[in-house]
PDB file of N, CA and C in Angstrom:
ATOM      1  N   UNK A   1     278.633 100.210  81.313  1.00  0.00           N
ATOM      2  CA  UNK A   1     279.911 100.555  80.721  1.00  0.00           C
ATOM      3  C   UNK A   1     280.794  99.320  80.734  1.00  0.00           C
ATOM      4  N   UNK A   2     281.395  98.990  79.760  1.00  0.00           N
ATOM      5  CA  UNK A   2     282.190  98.034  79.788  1.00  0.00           C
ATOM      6  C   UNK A   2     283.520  98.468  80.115  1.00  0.00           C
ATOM      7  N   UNK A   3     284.301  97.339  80.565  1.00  0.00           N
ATOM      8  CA  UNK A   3     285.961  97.516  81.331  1.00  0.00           C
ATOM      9  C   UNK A   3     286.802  96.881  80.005  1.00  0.00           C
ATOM     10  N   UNK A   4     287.696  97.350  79.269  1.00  0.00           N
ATOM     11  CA  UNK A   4     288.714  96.997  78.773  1.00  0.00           C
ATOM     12  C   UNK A   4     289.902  96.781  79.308  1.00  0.00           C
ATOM     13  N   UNK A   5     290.930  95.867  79.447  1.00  0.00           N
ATOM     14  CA  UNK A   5     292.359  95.539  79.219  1.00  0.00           C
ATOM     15  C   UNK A   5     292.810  94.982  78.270  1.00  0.00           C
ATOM     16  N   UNK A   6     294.070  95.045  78.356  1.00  0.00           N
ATOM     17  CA  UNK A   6     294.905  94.962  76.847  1.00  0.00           C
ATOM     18  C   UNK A   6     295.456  93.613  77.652  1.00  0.00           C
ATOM     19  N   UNK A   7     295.364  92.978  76.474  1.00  0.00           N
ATOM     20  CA  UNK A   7     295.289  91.418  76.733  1.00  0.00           C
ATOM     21  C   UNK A   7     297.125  90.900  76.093  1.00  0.00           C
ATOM     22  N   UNK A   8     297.705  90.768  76.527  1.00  0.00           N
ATOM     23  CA  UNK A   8     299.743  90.935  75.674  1.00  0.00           C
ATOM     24  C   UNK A   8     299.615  88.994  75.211  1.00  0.00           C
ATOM     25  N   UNK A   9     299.102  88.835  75.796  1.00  0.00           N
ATOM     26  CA  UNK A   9     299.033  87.238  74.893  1.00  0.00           C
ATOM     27  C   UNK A   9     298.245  87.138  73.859  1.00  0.00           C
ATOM     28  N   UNK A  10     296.969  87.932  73.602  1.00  0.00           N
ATOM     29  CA  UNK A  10     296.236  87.662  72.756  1.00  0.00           C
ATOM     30  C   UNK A  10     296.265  88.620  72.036  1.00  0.00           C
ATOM     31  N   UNK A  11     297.058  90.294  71.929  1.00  0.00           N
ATOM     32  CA  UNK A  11     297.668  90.897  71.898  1.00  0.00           C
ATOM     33  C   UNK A  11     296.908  91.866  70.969  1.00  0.00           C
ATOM     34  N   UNK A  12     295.723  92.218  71.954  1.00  0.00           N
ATOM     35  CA  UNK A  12     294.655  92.602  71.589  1.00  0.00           C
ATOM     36  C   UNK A  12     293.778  93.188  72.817  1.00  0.00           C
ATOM     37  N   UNK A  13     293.069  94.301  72.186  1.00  0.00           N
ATOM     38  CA  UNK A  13     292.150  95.253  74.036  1.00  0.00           C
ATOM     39  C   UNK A  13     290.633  93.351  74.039  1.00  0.00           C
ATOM     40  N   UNK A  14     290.507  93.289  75.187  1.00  0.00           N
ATOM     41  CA  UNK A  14     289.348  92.890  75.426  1.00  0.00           C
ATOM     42  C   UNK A  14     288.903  92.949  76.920  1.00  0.00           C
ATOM     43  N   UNK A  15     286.940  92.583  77.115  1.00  0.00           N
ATOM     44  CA  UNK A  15     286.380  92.832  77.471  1.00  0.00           C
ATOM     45  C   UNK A  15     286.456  92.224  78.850  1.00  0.00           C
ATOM     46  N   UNK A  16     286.623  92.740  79.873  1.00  0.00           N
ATOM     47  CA  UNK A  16     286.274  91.771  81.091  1.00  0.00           C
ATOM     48  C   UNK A  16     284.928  91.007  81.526  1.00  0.00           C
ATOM     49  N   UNK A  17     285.303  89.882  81.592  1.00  0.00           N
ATOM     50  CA  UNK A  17     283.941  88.934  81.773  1.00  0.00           C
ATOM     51  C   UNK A  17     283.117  89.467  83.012  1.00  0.00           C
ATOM     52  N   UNK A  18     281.737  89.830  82.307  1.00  0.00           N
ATOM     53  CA  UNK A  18     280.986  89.809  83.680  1.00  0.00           C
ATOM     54  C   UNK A  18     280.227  91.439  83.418  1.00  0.00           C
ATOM     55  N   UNK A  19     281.396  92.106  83.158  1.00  0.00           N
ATOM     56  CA  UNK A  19     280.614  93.635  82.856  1.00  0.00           C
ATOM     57  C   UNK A  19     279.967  93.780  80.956  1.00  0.00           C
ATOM     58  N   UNK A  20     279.365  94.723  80.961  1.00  0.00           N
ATOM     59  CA  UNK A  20     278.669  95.075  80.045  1.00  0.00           C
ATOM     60  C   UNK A  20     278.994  95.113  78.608  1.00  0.00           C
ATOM     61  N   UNK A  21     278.298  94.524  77.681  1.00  0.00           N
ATOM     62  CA  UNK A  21     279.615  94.430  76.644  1.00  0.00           C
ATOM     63  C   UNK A  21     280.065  92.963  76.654  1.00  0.00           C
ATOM     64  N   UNK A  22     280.505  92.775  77.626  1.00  0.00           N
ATOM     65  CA  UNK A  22     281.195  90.746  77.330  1.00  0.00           C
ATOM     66  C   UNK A  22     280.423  90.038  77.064  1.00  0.00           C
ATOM     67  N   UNK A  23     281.469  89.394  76.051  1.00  0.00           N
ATOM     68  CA  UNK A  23     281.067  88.006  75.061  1.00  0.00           C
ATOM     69  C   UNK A  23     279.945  87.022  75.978  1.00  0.00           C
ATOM     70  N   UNK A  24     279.143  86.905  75.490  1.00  0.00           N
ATOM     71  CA  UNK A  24     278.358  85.285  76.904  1.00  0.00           C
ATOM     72  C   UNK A  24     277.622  85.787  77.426  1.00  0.00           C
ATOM     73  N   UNK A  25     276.879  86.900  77.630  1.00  0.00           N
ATOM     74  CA  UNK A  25     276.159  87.504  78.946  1.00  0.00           C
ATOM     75  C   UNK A  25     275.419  88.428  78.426  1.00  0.00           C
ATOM     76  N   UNK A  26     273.987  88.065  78.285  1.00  0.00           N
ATOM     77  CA  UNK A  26     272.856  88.950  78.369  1.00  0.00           C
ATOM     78  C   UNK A  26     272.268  90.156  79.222  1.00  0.00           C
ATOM     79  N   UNK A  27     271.696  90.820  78.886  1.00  0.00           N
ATOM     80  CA  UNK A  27     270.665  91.233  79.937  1.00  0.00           C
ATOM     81  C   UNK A  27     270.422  91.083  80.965  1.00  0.00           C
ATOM     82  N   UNK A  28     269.425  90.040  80.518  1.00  0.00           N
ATOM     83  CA  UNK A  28     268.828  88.738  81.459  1.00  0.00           C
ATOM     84  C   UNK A  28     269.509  88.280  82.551  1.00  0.00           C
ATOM     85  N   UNK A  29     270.814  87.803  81.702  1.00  0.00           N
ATOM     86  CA  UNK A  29     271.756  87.055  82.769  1.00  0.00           C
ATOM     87  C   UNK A  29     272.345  87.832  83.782  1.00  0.00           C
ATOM     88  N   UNK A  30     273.019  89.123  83.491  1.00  0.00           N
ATOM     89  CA  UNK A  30     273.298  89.611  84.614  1.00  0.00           C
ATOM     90  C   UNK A  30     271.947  90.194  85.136  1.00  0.00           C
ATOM     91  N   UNK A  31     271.371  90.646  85.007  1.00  0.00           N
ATOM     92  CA  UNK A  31     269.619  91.174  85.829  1.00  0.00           C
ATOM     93  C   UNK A  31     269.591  89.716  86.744  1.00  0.00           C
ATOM     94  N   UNK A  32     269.567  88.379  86.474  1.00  0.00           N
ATOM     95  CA  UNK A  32     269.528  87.093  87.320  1.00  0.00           C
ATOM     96  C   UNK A  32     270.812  87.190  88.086  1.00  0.00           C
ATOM     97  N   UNK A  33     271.886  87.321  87.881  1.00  0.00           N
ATOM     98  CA  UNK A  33     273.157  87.948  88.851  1.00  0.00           C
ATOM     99  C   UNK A  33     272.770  88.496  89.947  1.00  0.00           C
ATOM    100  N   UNK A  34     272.178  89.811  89.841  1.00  0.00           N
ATOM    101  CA  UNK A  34     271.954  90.917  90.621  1.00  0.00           C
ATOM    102  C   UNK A  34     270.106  90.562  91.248  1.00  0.00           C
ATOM    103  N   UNK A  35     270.031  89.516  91.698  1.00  0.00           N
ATOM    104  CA  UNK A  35     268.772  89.543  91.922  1.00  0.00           C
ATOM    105  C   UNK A  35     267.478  89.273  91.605  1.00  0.00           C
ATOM    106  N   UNK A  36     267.044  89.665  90.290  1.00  0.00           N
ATOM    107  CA  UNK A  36     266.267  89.816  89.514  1.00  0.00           C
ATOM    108  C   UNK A  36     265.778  87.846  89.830  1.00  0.00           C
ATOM    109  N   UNK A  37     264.555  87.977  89.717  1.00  0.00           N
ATOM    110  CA  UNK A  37     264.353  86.177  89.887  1.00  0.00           C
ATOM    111  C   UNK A  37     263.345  86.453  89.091  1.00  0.00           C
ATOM    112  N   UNK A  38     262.236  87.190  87.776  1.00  0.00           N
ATOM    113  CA  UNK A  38     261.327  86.574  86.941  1.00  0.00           C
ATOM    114  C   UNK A  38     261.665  86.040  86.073  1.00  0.00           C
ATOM    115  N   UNK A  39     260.982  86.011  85.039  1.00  0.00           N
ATOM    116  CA  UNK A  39     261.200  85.329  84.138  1.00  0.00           C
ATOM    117  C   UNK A  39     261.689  86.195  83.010  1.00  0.00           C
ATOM    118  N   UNK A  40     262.395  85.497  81.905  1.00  0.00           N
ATOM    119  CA  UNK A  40     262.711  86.461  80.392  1.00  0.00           C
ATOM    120  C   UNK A  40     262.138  86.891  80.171  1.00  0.00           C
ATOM    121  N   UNK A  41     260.578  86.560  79.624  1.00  0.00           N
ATOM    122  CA  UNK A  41     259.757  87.209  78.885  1.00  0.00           C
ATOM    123  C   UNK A  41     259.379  88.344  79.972  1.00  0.00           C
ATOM    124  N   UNK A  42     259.219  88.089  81.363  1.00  0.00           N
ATOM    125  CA  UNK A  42     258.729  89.132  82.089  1.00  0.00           C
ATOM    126  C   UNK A  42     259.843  90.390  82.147  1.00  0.00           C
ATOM    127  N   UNK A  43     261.058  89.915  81.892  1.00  0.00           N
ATOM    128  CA  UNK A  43     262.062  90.867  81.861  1.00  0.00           C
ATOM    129  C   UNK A  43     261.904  91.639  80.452  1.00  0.00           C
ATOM    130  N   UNK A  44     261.771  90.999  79.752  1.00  0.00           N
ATOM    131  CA  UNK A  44     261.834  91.498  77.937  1.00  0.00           C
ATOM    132  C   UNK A  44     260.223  92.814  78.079  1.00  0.00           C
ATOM    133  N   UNK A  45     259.171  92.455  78.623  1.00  0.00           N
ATOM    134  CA  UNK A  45     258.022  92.981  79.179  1.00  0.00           C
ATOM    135  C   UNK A  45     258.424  94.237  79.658  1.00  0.00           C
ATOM    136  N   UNK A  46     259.215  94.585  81.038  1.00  0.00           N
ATOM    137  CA  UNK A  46     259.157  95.260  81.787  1.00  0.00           C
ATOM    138  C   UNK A  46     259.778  96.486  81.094  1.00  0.00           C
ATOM    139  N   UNK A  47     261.125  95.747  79.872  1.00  0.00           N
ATOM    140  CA  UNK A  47     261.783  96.541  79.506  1.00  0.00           C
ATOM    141  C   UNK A  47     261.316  97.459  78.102  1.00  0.00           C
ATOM    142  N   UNK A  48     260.199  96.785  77.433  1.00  0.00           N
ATOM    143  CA  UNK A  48     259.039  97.255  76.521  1.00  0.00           C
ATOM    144  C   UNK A  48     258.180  98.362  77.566  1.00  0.00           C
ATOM    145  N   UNK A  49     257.764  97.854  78.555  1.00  0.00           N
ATOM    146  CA  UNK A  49     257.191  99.099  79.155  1.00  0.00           C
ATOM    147  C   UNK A  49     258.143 100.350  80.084  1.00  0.00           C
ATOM    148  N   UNK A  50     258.984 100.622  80.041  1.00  0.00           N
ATOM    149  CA  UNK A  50     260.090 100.855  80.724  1.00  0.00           C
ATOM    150  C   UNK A  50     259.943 102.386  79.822  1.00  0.00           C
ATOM    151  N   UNK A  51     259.988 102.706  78.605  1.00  0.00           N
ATOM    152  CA  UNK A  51     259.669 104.341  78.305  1.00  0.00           C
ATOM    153  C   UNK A  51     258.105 105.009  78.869  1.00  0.00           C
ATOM    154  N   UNK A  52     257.139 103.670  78.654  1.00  0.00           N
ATOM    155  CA  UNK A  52     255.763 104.598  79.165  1.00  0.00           C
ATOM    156  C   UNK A  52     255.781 104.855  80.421  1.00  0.00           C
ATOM    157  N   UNK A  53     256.786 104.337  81.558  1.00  0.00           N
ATOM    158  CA  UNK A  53     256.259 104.679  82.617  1.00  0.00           C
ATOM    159  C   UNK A  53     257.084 105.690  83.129  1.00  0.00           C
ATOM    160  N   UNK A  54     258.741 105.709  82.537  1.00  0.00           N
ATOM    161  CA  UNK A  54     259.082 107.109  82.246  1.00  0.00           C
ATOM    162  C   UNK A  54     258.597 107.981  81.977  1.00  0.00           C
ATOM    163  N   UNK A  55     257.892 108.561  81.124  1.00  0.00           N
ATOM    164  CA  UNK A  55     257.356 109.497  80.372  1.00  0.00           C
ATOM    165  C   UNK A  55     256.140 109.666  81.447  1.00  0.00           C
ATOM    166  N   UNK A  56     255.501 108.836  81.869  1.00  0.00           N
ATOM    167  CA  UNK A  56     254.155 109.033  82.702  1.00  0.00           C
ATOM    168  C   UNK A  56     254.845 109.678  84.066  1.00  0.00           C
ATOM    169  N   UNK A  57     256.145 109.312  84.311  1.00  0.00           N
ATOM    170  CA  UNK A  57     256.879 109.800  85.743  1.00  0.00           C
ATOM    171  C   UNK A  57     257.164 111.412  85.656  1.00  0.00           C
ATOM    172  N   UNK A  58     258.115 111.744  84.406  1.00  0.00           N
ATOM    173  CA  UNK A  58     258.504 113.258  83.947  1.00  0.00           C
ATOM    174  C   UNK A  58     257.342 113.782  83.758  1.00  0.00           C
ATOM    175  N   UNK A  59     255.987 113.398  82.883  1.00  0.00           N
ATOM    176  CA  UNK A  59     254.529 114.305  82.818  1.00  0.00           C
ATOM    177  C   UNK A  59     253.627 114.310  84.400  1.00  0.00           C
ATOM    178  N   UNK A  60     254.280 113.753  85.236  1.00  0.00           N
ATOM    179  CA  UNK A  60     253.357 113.759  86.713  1.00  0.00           C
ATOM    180  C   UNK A  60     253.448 114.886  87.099  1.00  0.00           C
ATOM    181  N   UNK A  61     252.452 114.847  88.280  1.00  0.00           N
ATOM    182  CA  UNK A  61     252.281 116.580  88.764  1.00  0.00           C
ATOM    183  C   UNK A  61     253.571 116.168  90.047  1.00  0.00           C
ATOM    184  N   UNK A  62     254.535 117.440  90.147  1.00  0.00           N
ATOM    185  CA  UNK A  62     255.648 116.894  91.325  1.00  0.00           C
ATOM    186  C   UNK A  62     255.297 117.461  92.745  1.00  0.00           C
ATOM    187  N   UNK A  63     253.814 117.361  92.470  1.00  0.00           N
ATOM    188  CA  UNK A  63     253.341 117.704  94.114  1.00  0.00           C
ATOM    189  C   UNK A  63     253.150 116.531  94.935  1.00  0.00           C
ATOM    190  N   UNK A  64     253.789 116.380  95.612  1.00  0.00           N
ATOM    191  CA  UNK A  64     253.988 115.354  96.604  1.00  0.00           C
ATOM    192  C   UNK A  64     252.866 114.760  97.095  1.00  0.00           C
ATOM    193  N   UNK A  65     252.451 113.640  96.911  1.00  0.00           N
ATOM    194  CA  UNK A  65     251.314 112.841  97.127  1.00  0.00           C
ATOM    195  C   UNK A  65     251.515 111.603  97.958  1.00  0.00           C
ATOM    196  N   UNK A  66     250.751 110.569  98.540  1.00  0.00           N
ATOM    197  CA  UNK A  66     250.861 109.594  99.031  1.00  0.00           C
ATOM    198  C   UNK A  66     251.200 108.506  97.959  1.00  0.00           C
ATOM    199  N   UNK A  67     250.341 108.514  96.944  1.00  0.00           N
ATOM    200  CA  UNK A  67     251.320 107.993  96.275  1.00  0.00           C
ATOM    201  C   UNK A  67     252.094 107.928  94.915  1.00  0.00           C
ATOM    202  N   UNK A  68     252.794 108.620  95.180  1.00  0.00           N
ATOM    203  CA  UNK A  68     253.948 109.057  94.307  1.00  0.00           C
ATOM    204  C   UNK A  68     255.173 108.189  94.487  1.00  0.00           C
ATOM    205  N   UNK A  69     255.703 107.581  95.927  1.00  0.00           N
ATOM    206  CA  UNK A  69     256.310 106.870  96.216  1.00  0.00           C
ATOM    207  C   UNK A  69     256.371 105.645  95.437  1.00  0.00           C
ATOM    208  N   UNK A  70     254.492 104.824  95.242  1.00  0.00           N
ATOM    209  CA  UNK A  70     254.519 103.745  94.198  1.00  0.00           C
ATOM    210  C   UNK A  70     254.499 104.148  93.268  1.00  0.00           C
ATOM    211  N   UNK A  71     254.860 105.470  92.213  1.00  0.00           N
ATOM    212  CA  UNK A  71     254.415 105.349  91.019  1.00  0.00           C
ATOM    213  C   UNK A  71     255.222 104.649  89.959  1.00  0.00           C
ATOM    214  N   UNK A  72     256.552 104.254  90.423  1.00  0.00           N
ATOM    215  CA  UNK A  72     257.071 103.331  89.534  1.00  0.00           C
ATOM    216  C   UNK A  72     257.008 101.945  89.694  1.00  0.00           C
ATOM    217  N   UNK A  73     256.915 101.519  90.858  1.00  0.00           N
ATOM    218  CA  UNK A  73     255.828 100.211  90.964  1.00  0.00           C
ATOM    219  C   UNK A  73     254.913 100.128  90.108  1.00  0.00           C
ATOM    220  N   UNK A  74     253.892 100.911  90.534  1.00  0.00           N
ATOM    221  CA  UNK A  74     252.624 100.562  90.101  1.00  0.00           C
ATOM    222  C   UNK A  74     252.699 100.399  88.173  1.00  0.00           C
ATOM    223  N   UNK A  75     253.811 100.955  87.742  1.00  0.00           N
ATOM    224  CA  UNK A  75     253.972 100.696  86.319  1.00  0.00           C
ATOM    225  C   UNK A  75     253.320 102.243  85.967  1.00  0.00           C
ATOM    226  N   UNK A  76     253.716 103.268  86.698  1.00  0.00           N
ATOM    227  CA  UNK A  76     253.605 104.728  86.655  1.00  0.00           C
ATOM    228  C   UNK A  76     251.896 104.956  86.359  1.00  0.00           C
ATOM    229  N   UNK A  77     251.328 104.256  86.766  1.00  0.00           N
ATOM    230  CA  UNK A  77     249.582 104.828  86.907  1.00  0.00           C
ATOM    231  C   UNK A  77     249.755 104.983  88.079  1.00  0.00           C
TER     232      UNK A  77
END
């Protein structure tokens, strides 16, 4: 979600730097902010696979298994 204030000099709503939405700042870049240390393409990757392993999580059986814990690790196999 992005943060708006009303800016009286520029006299106009804009975006606060840093949150979601602002000018300059990718994905990527904040994911590298918060931690994240691979690479782009591995980020651009994760986020291409990011519905199948959803969908493999909601179609799982929700009987509690050993490992169920990794199944979003493991890239939901």
């Amino acid at each position: 979600m992005s943060v708006k204030h009303y800016d009286s000099e520029q006299k106009k709503w804009v975006i606060f730097p840093g949150t979601v939405g602002a000018p300059g700042k990718d994905a990527y870049t904040i994911a590298q902010e918060n931690g994240y240390e691979g690479t782009k393409e591995d980020y651009t990757q994760a986020l291409v696979d990011l519905p199948v392993v959803l969908d493999k999580i909601r179609n799982a059986d929700t009987a509690p298994t050993q490992n169920s814990e990794n199944l979003v690790i493991s890239g939901g196999t």
